[in-house]
C-alpha atoms as a PDB file:
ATOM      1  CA  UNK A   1     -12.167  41.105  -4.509  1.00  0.00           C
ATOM      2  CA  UNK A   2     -15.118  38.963  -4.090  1.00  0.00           C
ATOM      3  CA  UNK A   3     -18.323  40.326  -2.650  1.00  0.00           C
ATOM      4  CA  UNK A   4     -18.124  40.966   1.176  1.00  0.00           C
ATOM      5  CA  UNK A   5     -20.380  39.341   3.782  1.00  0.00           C
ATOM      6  CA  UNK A   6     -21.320  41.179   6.948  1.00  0.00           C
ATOM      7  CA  UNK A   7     -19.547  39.335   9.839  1.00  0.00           C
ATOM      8  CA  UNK A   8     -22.582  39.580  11.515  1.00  0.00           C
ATOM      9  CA  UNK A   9     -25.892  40.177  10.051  1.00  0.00           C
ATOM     10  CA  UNK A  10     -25.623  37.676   7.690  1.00  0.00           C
ATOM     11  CA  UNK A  11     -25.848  33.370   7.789  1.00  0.00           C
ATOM     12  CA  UNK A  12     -22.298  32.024   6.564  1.00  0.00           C
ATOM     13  CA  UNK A  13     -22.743  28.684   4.857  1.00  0.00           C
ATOM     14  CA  UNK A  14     -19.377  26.932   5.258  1.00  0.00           C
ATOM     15  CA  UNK A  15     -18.644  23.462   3.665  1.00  0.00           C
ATOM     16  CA  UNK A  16     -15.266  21.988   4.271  1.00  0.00           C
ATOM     17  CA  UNK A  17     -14.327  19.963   1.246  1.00  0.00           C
ATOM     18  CA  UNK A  18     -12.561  17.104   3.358  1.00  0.00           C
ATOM     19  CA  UNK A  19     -13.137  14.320   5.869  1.00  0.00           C
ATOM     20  CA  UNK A  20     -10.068  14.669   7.551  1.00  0.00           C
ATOM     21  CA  UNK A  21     -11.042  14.428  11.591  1.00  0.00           C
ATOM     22  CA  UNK A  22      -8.158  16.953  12.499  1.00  0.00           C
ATOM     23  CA  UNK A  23      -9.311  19.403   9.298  1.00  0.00           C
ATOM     24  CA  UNK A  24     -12.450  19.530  10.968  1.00  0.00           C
ATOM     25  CA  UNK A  25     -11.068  20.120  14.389  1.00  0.00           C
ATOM     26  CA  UNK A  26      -8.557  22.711  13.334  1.00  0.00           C
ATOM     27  CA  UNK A  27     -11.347  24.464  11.191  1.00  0.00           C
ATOM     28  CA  UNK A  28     -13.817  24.615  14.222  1.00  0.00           C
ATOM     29  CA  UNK A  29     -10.982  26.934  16.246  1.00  0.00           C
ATOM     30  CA  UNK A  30     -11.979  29.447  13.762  1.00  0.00           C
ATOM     31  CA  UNK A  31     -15.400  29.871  15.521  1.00  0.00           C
ATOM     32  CA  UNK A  32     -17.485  29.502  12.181  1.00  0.00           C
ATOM     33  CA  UNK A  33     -20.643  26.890  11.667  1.00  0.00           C
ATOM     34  CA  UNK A  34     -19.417  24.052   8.915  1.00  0.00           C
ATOM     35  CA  UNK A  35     -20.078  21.335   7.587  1.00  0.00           C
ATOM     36  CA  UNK A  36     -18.073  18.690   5.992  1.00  0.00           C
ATOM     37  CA  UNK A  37     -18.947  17.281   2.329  1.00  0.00           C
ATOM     38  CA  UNK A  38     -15.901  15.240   1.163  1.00  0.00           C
ATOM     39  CA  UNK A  39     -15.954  14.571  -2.730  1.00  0.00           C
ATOM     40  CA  UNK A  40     -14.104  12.055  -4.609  1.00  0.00           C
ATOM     41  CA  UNK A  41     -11.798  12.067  -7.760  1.00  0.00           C
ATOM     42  CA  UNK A  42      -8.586  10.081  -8.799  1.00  0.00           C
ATOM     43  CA  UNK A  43      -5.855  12.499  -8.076  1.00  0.00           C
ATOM     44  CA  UNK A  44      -3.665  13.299 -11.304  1.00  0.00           C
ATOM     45  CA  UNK A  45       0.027  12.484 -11.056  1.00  0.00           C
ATOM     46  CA  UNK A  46       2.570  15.645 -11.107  1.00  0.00           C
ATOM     47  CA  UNK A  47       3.589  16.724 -14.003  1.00  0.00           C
ATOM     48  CA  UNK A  48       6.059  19.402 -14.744  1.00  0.00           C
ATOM     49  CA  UNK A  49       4.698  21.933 -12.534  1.00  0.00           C
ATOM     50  CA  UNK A  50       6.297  23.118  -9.631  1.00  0.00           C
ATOM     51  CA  UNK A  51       5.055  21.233  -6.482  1.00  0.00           C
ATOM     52  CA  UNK A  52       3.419  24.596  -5.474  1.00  0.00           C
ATOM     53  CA  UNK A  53       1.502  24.586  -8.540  1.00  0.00           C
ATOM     54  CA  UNK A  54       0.552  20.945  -8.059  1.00  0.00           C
ATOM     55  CA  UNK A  55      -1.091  21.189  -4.571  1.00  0.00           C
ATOM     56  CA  UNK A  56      -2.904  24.454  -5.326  1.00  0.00           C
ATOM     57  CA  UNK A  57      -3.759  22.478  -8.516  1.00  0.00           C
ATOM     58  CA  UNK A  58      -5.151  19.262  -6.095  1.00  0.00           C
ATOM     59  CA  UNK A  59      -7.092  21.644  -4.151  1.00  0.00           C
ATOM     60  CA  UNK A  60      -8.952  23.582  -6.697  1.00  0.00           C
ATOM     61  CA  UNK A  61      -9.597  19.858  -8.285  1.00  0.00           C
ATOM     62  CA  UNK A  62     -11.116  18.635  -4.874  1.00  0.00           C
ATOM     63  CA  UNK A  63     -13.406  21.993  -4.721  1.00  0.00           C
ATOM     64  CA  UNK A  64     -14.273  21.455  -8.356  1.00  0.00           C
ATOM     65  CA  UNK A  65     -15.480  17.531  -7.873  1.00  0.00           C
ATOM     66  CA  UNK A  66     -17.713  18.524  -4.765  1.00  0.00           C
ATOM     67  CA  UNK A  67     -21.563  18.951  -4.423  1.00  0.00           C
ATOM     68  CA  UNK A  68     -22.409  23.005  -4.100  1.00  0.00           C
ATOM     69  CA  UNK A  69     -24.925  25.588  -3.951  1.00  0.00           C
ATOM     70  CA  UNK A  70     -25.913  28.964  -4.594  1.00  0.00           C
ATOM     71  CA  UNK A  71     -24.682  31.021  -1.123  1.00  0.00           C
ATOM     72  CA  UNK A  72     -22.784  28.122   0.126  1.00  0.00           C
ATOM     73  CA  UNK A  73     -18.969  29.182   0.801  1.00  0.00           C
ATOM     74  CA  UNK A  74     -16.740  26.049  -0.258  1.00  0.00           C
ATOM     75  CA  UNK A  75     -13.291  25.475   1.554  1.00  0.00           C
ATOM     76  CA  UNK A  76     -10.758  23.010  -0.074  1.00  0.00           C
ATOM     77  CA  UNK A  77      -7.019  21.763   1.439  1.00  0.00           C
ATOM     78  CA  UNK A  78      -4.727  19.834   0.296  1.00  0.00           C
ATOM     79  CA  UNK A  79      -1.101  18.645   1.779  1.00  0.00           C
ATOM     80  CA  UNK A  80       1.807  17.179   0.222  1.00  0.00           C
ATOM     81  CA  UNK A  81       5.209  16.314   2.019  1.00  0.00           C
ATOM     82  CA  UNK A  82       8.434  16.862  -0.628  1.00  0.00           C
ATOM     83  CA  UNK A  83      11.830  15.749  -0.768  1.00  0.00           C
ATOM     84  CA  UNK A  84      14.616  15.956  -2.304  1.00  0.00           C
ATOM     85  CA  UNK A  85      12.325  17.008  -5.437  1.00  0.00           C
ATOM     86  CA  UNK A  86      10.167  13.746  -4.380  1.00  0.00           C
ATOM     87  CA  UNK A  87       7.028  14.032  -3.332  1.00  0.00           C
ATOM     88  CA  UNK A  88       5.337  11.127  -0.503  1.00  0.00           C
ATOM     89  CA  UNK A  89       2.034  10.384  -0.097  1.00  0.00           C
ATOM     90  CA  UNK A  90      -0.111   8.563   2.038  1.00  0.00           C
ATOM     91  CA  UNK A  91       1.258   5.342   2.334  1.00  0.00           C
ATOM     92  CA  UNK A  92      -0.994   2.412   1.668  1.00  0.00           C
ATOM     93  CA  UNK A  93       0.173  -0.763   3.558  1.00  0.00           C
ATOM     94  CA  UNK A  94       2.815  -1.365   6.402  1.00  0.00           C
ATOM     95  CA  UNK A  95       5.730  -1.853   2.977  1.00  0.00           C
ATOM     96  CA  UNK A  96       5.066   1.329   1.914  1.00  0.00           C
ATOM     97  CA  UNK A  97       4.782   2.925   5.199  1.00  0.00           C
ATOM     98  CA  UNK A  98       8.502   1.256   5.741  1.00  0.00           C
ATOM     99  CA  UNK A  99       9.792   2.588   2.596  1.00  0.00           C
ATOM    100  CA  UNK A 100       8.303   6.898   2.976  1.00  0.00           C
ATOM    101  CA  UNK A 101       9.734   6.774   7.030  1.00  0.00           C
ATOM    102  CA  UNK A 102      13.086   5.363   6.090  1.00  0.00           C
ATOM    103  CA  UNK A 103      13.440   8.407   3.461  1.00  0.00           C
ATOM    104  CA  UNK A 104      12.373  11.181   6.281  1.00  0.00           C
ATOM    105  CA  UNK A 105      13.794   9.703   9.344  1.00  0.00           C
ATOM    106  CA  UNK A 106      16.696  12.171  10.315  1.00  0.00           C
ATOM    107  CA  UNK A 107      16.301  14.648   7.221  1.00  0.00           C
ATOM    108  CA  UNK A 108      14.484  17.673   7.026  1.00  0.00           C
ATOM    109  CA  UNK A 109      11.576  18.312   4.615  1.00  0.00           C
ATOM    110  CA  UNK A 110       8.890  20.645   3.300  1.00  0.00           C
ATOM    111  CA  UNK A 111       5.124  20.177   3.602  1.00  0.00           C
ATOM    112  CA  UNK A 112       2.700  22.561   1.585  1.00  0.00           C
ATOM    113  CA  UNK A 113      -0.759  23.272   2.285  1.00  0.00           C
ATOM    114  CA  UNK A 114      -2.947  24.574  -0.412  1.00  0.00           C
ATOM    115  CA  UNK A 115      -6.172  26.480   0.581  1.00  0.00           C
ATOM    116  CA  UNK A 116      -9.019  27.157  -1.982  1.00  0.00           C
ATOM    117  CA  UNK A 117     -11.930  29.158  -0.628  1.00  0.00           C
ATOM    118  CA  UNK A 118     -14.741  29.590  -3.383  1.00  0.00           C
ATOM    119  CA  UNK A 119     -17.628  31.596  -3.377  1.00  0.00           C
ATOM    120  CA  UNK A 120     -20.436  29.237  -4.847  1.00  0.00           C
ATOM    121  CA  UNK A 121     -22.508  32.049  -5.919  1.00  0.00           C
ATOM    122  CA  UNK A 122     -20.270  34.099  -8.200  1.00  0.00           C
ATOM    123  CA  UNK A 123     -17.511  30.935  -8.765  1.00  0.00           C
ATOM    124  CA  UNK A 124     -14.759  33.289  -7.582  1.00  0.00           C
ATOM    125  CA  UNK A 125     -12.110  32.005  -5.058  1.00  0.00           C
ATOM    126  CA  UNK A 126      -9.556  33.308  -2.751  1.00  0.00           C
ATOM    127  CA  UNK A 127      -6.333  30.700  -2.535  1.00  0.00           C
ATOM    128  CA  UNK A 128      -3.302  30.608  -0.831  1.00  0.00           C
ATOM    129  CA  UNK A 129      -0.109  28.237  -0.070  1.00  0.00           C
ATOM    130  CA  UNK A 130       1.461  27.494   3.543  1.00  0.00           C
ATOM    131  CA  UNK A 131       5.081  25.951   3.117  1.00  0.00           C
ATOM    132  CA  UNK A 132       6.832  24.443   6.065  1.00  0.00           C
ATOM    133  CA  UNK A 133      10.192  22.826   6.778  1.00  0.00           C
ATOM    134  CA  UNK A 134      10.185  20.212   8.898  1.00  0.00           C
ATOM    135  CA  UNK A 135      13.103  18.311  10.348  1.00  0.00           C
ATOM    136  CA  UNK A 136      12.921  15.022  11.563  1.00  0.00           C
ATOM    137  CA  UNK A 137      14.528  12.780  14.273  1.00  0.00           C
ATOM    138  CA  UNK A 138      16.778  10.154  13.293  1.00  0.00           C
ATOM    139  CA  UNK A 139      14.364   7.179  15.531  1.00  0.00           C
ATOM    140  CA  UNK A 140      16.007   3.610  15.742  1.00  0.00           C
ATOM    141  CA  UNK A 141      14.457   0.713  13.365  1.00  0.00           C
ATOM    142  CA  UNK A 142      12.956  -0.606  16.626  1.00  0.00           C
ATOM    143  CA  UNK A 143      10.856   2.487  17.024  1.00  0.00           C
ATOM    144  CA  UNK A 144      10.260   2.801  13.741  1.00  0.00           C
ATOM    145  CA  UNK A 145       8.763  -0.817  13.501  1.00  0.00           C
ATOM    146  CA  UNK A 146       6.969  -0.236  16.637  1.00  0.00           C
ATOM    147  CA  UNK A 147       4.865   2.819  15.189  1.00  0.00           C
ATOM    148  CA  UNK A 148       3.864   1.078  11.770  1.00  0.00           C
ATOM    149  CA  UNK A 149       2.564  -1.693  13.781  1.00  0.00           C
ATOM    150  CA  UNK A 150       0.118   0.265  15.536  1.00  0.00           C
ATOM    151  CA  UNK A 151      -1.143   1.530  11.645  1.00  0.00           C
ATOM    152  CA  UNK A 152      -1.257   4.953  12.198  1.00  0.00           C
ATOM    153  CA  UNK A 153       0.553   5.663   9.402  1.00  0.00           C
ATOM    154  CA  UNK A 154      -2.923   5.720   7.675  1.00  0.00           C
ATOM    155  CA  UNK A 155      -4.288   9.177   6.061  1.00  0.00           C
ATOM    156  CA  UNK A 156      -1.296  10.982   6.822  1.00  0.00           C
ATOM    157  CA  UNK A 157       1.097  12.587   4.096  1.00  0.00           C
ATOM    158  CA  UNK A 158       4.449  11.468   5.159  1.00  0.00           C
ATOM    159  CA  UNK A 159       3.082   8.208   7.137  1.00  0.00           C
ATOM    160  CA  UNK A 160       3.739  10.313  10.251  1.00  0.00           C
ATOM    161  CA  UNK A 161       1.492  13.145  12.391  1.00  0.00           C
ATOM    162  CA  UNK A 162       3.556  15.351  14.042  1.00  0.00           C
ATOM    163  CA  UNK A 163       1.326  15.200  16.890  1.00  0.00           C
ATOM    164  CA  UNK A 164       1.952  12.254  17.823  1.00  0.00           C
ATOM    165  CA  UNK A 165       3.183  12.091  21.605  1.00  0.00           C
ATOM    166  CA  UNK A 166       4.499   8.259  21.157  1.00  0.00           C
ATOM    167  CA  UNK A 167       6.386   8.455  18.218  1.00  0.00           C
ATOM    168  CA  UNK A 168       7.577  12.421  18.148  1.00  0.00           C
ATOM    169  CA  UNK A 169       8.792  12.270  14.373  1.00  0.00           C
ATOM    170  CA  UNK A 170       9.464  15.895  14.333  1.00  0.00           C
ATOM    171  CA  UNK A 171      12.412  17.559  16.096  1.00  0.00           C
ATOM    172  CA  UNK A 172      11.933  20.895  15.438  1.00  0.00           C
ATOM    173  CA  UNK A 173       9.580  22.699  12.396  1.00  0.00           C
ATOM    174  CA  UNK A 174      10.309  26.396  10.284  1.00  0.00           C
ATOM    175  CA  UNK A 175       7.005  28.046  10.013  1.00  0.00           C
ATOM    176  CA  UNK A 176       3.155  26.685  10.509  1.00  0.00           C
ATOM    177  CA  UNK A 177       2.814  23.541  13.031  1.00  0.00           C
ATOM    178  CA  UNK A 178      -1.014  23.567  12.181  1.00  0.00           C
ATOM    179  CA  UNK A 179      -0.472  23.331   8.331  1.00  0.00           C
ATOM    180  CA  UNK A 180       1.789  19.908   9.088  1.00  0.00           C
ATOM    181  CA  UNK A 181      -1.552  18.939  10.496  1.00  0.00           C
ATOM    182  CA  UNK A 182      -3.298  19.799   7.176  1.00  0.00           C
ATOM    183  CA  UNK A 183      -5.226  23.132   8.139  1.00  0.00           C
ATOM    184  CA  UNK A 184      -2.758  26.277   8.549  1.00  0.00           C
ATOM    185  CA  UNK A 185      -5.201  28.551  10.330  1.00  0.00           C
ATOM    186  CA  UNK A 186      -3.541  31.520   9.896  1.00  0.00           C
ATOM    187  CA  UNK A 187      -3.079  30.941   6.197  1.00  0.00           C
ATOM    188  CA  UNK A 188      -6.614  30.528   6.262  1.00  0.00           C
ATOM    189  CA  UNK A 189      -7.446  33.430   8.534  1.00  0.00           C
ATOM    190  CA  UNK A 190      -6.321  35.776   5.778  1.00  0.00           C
ATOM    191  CA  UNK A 191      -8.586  34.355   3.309  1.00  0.00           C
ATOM    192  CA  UNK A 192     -11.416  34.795   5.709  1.00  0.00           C
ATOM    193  CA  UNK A 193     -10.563  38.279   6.322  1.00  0.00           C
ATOM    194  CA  UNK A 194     -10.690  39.098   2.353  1.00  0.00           C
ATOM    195  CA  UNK A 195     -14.202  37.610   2.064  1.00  0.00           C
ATOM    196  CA  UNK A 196     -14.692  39.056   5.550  1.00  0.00           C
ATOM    197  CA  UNK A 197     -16.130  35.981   7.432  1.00  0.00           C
ATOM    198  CA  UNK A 198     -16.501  35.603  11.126  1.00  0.00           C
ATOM    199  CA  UNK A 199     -13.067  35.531  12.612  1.00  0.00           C
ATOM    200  CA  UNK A 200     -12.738  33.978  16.159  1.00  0.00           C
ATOM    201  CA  UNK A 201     -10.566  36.477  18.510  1.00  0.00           C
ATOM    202  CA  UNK A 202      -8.443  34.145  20.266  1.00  0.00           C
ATOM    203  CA  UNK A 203      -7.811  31.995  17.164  1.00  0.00           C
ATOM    204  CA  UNK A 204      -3.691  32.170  17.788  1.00  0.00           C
ATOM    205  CA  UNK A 205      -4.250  31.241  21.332  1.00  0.00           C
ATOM    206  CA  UNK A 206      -6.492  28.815  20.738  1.00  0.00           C
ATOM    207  CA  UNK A 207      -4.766  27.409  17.974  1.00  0.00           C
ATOM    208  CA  UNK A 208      -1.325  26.854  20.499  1.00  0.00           C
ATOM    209  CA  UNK A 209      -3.898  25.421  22.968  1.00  0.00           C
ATOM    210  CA  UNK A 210      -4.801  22.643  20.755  1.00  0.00           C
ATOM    211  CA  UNK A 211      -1.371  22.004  18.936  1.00  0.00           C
ATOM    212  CA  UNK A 212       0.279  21.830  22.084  1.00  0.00           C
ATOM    213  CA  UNK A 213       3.115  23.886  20.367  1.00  0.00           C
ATOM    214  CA  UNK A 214       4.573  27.400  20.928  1.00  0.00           C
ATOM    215  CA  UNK A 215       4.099  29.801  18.049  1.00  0.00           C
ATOM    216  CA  UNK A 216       6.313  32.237  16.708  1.00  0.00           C
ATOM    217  CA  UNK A 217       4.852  32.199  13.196  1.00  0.00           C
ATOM    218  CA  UNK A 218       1.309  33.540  13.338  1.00  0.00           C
ATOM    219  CA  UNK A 219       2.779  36.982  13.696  1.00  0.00           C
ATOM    220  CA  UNK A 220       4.185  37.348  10.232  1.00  0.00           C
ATOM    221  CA  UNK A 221       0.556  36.405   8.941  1.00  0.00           C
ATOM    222  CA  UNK A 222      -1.854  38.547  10.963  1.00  0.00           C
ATOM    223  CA  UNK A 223       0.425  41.625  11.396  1.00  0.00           C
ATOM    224  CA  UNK A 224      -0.420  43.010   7.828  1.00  0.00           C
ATOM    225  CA  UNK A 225      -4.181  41.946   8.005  1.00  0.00           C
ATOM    226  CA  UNK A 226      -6.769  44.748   7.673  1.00  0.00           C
ATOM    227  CA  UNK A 227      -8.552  43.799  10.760  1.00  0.00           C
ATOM    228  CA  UNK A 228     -11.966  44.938  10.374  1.00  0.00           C
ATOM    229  CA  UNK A 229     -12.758  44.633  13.892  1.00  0.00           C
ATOM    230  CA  UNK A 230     -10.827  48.232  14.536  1.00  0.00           C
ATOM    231  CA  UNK A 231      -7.878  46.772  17.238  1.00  0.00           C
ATOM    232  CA  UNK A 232      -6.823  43.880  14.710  1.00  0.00           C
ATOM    233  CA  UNK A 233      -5.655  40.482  15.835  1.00  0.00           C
ATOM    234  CA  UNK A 234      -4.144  39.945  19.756  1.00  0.00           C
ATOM    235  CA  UNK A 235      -0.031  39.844  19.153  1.00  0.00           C
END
C-alpha cells in the first residue's frame, strides 16, 4: 500500500500524463487540482501479450517517458478498441478512417482503459483496467462518408466518440460509458481511494451529468470501496 495522504491537510500535486481535451474534462469531475504534462514516445507494437497486458503495458510506458518530481502524483491512461483479436487505433487520414468504421459498423466490440497512478516520491503505483463492450449501429455508407468528412475521426481509438450527438456510433454499451471516452472515473476513483486523495462527493452524478448517459455500472465499483469519509459513496 503506498503511503497515505491526508485528504485534507495536505497539497496534492496531480499531473495527468495526457493531452486529451476530454481526459482533462473527465479528470476535473473528480474535484482534484491537475495539471496536464503530455510526454512523447513511439508506441511499441503488440506482441504476444494479452491485449490487457498491452494497454496496462502502454500506460506504464507513457508514465515512464514523462517529466516528474519528488511529491508530484503522476496519472497515466491509455485506450485501445479490440476486435475480433484485432486491435484499431487512431486512424490517420480519411482511408484509414474508411477502413477501422467499416470493421465496427454494426458489430460489437471491447475498449480497455488502462490507469497507472504513480507516486513520484517512492516510484510505487496503483493500476487498474476498465473493459467495456460496446455495440455499434449498422449506419448507411452515406452517413458514414458524411462523418469522415467532417475529420473527427482524429485522436479517437476506433475513429468514432461515442459522444457524438450527429453520428451516434454506439447503440447500446456493457459497463463504463466514461472509459469509451478514455477516463473511467470510477476505475479511477478506486485508485484514489487507496492512495486516499480528495474524492469529489457527487462524482457518479456528476459524471452522468456530463456523459449525458444513465449509469448502472458505477455501483459495482464504489459498493466495496472503504470510504474513508464514514457514509461511503451516494448509491
Amino acid at each position: 500500500m503506498l503511503e497515505s495522504f491526508s485528504r485534507m491537510d495536505k497539497k496534492i500535486n496531480l499531473i495527468l500524463a495526457s493531452a486529451s481535451p476530454r481526459r482533462k474534462e473527465l479528470l476535473a469531475l473528480m474535484g482534484t487540482p491537475f495539471e496536464t504534462r503530455p510526454g512523447n514516445f513511439l508506441e511499441p507494437k503488440k506482441g504476444h501479450q494479452s491485449t490487457r497486458d498491452y494497454v496496462l503495458a502502454l500506460a506504464k510506458a507513457k508514465a515512464d517517458h514523462v517529466a516528474s518530481y519528488p511529491g508530484e502524483i503522476l496519472l497515466a491512461a491509455d485506450t485501445i478498441v479490440e476486435i475480433n483479436d484485432e486491435l484499431l487505433g487512431k486512424p490517420s487520414n480519411d482511408e484509414e478512417a474508411e477502413q477501422t468504421l467499416s470493421i465496427l459498423c454494426g458489430k460489437p466490440h471491447r475498449v480497455y482503459t488502462a490507469l497507472v497512478l504513480r507516486d513520484v516520491s517512492s516510484g510505487e503505483s496503483l493500476q487498474t483496467i476498465c473493459e467495456t463492450i460496446v455495440y455499434m449501429r449498422d449506419w448507411s455508407a452515406e452517413e458514414q462518408a458524411s462523418y469522415i468528412y467532417m475529420g473527427t475521426y482524429h485522436d479517437k481509438a476506433g475513429g468514432y466518440a461515442i459522444q457524438d450527438e450527429v453520428f451516434n456510433p454506439v447503440e447500446r454499451i456493457e459497463g463504463c460509458y466514461a472509459n469509451v471516452m478514455g477516463l473511467p472515473l470510477c476505475s479511477l476513483c478506486s485508485l484514489f481511494e487507496q492512495k486516499t486523495l480528495p474524492l469529489s462527493d457527487d462524482l457518479p452524478e456528476a459524471c452522468q451529468r456530463y456523459t449525458k448517459a444513465k449509469c448502472t455500472y458505477y455501483p459495482t465499483i464504489l459498493q466495496n470501496m472503504n470510504c474513508q469519509r464514514g457514509t461511503g459513496w451516494p448509491l
